[in-house]
Protein backbone atom coordinates (compact mmCIF):
# COMPACT_ATOMS: atom_id res chain seq x y z
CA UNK A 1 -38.31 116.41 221.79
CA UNK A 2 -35.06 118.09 221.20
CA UNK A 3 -35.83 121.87 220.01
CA UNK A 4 -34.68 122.74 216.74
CA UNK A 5 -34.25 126.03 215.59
CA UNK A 6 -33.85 128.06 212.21
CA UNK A 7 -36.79 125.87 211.15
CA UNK A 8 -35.30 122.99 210.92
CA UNK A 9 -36.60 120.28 208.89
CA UNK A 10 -35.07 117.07 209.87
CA UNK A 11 -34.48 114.73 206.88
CA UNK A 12 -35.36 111.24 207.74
CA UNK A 13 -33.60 108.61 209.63
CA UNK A 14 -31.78 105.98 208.03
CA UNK A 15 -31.99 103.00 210.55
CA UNK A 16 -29.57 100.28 210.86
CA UNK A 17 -30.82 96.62 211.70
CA UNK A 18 -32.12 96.89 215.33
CA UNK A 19 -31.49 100.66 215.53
CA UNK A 20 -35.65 101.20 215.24
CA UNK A 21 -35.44 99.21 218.91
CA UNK A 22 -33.81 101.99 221.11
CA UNK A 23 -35.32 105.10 219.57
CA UNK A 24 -38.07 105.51 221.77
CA UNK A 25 -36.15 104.67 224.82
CA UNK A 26 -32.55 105.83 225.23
CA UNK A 27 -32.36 103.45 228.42
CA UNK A 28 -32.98 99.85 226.25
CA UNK A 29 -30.68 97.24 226.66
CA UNK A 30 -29.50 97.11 223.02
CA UNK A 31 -26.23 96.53 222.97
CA UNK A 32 -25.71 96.31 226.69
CA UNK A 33 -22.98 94.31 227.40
CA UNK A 34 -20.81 95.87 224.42
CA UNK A 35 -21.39 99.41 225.96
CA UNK A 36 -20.28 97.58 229.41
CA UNK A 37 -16.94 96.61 227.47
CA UNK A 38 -16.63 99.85 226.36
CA UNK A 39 -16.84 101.19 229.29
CA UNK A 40 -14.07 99.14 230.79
CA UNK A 41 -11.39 99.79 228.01
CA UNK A 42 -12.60 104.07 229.13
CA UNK A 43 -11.53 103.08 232.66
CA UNK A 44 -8.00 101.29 231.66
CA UNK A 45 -6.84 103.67 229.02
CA UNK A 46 -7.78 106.49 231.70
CA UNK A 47 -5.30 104.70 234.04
CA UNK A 48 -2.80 104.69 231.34
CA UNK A 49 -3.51 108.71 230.73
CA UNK A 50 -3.24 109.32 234.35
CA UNK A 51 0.42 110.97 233.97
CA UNK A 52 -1.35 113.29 232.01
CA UNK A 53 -4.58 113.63 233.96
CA UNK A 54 -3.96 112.83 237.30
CA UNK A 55 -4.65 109.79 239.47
CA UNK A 56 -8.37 111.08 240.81
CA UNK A 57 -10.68 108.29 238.53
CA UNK A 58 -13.09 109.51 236.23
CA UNK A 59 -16.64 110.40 237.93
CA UNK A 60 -18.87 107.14 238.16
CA UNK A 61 -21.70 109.55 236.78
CA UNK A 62 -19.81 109.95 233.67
CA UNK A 63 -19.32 105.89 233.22
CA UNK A 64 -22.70 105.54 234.39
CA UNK A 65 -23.80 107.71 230.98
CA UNK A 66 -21.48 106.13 229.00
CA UNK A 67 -23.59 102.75 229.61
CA UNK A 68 -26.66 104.36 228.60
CA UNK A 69 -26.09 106.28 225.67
CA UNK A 70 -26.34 104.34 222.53
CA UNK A 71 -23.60 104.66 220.49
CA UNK A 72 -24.45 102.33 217.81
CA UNK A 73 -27.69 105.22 217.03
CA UNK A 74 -25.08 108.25 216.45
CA UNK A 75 -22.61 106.17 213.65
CA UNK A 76 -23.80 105.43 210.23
CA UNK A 77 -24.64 102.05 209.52
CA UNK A 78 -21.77 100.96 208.10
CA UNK A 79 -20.08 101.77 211.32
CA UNK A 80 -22.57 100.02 213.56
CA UNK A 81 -20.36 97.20 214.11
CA UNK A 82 -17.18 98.86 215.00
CA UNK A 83 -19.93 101.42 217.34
CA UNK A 84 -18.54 100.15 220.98
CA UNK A 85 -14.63 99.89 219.79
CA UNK A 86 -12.85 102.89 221.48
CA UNK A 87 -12.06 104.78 218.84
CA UNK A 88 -12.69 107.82 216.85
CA UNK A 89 -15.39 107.07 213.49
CA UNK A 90 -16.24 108.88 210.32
CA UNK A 91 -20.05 109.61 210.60
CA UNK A 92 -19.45 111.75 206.86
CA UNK A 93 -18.30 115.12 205.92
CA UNK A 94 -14.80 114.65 206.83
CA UNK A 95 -16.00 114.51 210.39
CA UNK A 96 -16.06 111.94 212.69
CA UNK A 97 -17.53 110.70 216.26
CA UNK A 98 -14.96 111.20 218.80
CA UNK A 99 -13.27 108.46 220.65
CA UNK A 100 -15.56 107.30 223.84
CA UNK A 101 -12.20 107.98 226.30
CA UNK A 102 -12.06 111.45 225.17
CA UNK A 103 -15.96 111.82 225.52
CA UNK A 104 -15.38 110.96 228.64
CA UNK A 105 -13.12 112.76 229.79
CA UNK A 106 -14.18 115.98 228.75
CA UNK A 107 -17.42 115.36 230.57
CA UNK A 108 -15.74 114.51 233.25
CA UNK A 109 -13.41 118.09 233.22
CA UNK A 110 -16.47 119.49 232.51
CA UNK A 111 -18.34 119.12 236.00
CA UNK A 112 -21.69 118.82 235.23
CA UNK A 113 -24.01 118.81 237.63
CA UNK A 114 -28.31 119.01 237.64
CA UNK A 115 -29.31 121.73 235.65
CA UNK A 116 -25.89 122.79 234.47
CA UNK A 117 -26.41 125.09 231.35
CA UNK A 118 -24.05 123.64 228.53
CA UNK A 119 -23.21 125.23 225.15
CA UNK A 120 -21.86 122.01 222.81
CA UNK A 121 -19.69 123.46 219.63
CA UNK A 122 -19.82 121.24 217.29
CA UNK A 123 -22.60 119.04 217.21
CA UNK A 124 -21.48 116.15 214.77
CA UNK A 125 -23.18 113.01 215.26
CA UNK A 126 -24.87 114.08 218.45
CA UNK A 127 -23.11 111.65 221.08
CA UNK A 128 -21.23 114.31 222.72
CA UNK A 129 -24.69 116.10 223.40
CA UNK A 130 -26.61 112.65 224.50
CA UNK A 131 -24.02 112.21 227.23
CA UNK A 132 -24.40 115.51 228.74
CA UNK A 133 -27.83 115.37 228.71
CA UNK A 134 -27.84 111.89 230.93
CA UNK A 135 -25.51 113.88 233.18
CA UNK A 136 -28.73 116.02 234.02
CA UNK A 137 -27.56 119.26 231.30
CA UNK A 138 -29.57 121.64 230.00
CA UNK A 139 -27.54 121.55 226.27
CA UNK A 140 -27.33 124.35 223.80
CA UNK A 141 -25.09 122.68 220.95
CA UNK A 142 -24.36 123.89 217.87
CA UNK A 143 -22.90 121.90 214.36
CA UNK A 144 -21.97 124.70 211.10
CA UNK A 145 -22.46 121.46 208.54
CA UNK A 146 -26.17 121.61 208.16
CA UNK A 147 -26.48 118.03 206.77
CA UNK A 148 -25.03 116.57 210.24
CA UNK A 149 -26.98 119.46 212.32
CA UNK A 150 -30.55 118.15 210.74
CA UNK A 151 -29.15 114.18 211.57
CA UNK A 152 -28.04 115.13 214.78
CA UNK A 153 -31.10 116.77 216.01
CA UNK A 154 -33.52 114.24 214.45
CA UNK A 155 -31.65 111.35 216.16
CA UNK A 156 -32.02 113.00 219.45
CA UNK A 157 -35.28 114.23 219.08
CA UNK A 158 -36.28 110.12 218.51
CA UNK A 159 -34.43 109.11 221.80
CA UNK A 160 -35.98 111.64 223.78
CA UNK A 161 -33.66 113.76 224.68
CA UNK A 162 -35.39 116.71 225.40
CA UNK A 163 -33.23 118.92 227.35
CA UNK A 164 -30.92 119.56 223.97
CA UNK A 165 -31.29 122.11 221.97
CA UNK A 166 -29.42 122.20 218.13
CA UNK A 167 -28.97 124.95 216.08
CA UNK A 168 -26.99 124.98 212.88
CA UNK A 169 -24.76 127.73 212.27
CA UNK A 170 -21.15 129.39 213.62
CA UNK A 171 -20.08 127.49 216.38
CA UNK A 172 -17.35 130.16 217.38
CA UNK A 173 -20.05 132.48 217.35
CA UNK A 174 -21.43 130.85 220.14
CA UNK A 175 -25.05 131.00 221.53
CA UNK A 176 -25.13 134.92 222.90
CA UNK A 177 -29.16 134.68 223.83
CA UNK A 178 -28.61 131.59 225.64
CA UNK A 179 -25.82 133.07 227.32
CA UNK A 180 -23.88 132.45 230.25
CA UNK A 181 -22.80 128.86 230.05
CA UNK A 182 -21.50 126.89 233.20
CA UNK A 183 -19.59 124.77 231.01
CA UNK A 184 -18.90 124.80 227.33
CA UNK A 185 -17.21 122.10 225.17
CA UNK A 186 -15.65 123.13 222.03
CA UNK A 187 -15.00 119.52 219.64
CA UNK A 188 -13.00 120.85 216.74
CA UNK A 189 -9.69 121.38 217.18
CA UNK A 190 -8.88 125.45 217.08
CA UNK A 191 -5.50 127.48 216.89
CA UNK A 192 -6.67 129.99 219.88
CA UNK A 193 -9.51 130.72 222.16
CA UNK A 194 -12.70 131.83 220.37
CA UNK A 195 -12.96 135.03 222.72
CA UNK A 196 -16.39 135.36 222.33
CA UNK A 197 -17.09 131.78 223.77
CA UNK A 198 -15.01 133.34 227.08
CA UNK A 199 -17.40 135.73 227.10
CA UNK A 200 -20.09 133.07 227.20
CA UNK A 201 -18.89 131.32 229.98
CA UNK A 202 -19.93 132.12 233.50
CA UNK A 203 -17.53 133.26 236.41
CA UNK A 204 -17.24 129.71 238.05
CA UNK A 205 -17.65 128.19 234.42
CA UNK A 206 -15.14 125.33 232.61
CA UNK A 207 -13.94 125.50 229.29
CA UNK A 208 -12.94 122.63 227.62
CA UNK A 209 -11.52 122.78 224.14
CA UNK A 210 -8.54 121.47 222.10
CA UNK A 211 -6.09 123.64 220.85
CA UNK A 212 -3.20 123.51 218.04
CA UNK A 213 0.05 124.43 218.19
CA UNK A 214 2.42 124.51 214.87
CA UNK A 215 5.90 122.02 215.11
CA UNK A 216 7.96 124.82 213.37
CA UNK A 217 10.75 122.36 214.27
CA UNK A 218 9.30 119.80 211.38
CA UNK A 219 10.10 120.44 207.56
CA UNK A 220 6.79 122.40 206.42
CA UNK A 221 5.91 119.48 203.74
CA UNK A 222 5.42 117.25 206.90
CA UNK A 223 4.28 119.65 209.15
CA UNK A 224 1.38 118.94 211.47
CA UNK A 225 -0.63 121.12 214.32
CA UNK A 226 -0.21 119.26 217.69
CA UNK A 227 -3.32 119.67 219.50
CA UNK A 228 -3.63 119.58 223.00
CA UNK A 229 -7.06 119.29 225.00
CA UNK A 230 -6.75 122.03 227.62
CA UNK A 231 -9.27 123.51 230.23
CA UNK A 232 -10.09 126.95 231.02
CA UNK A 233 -11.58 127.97 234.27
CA UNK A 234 -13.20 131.53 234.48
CA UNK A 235 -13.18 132.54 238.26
CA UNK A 236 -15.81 134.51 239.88
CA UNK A 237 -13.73 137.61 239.01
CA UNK A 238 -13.44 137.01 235.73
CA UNK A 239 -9.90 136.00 235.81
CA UNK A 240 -9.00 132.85 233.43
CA UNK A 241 -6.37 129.61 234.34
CA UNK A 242 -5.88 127.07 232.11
CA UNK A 243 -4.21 123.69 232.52
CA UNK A 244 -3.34 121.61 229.23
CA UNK A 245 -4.92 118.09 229.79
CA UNK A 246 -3.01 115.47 227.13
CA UNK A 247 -2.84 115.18 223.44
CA UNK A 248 -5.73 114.96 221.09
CA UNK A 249 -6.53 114.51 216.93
CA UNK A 250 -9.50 116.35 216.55
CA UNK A 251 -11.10 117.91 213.22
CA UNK A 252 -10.41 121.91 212.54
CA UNK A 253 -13.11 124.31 213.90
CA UNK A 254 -14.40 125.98 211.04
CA UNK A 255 -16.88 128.84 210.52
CA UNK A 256 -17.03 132.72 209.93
CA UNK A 257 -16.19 133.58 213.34
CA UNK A 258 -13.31 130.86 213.70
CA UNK A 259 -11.25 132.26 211.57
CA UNK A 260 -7.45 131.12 211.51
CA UNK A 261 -4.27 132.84 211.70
């Protein structure tokens, strides 16, 4: 079962119409031929990103996962029918599940591999963690809203996903004990690098993590952070690159540690 920590106590489930089916197996065949659709509108708008991301396809792994994972466990119920539509969806708490082309593609930047050690910030719904686990992760993921940290980890602990572990608490804090990461995926949007996370990450590691940038250009009473989704590679020296990936929406990163300026 996923491992919980802080002594969790996982409130119940509240299961949708057919949801009870896939929650001892995350492999059923609920759904299938949605999550096949889905999977296919992932592929074309990656085509249409590729100015932004490159022409190299996204790894068949990561499309492979995509088609297992069930989406329609990780929305509320009143989302279940819109769960396979690519697009972002409130799961509650101002938060939402993040579009499946942008799950995808930053497990894809990501590189995961067997036994890659993951740290997840920000937890939400639990999707983001489900894929990385069917990519063969070990996850350490971490959600500050403790209402969505005890849903997350009871929905994965019924699909059997036990290679994550959830903790609730400062996701900008990181997971020092844990420590190094070979990858670690930061989904809330924040206005610089949580240095502490860079600490976290192993030489060799990925980063992958939207950041905002202020339009001073735009009259303050319209005034929006653009947010870019950029990657961070720590070589074996230490020594950091980045590359800015394309243009995301995501939810602030909040928490003690991720303070803003």
């Amino acid at each position: 079962m996923c491992a919980i920590y802080k002594d969790y106590k996982p409130s119940p489930l509240r299961k949708t119409a057919g949801e009870d089916r896939i929650m001892t197996d995350h492999h059923a065949t609920v759904r299938q031929a949605e999550r096949a659709a889905m999977v296919e509108a992932v592929v074309a708008e990656a085509a249409e990103a590729a100015d932004w991301l490159g022409d190299e396809p996204l790894d068949g792994k990561v499309l492979q996962a995509l088609a297992k994972v069930p989406r329609h466990a990780f929305v509320p119920g009143r989302q279940a029918a819109a769960a396979y539509e690519n697009q972002p969806l409130p799961i509650g708490g101002r938060q939402t599940i993040s579009q499946p082309f942008i799950v995808a593609v930053m497990s894809d930047q990501a590189e995961i591999t067997a036994g890659s050690r993951v740290l997840e910030v920000g937890t939400g719904s639990g999707y983001q963690a489900a894929m990385l686990a069917e990519l063969g992760a070990e996850v350490f993921t971490l959600e500050v809203l403790p209402g969505l940290a005890a849903e997350a980890a009871a929905k994965l602990a019924h699909l059997g996903y036990d290679r994550v572990h959830c903790r609730q608490g400062d996701g900008a804090a990181g997971w020092p004990e844990a420590a190094p990461f070979d990858a670690i995926l930061v989904t809330a949007a924040a206005d610089r690098v949580p240095g502490v996370l860079l600490d976290q990450l192993a030489p060799g590691g990925r980063m992958i993590i939207p950041l905002e940038e202020q339009d001073t250009a735009t009259p303050a009473h319209w005034r929006r952070p653009r947010q870019t989704l950029v990657r961070i590679d720590k070589a074996a020296d230490g020594s950091l690159s980045e590359k800015a990936l394309l243009p995301v929406a995501f939810v602030p990163l909040t928490g003690p540690s991720a303070a803003r300026k």
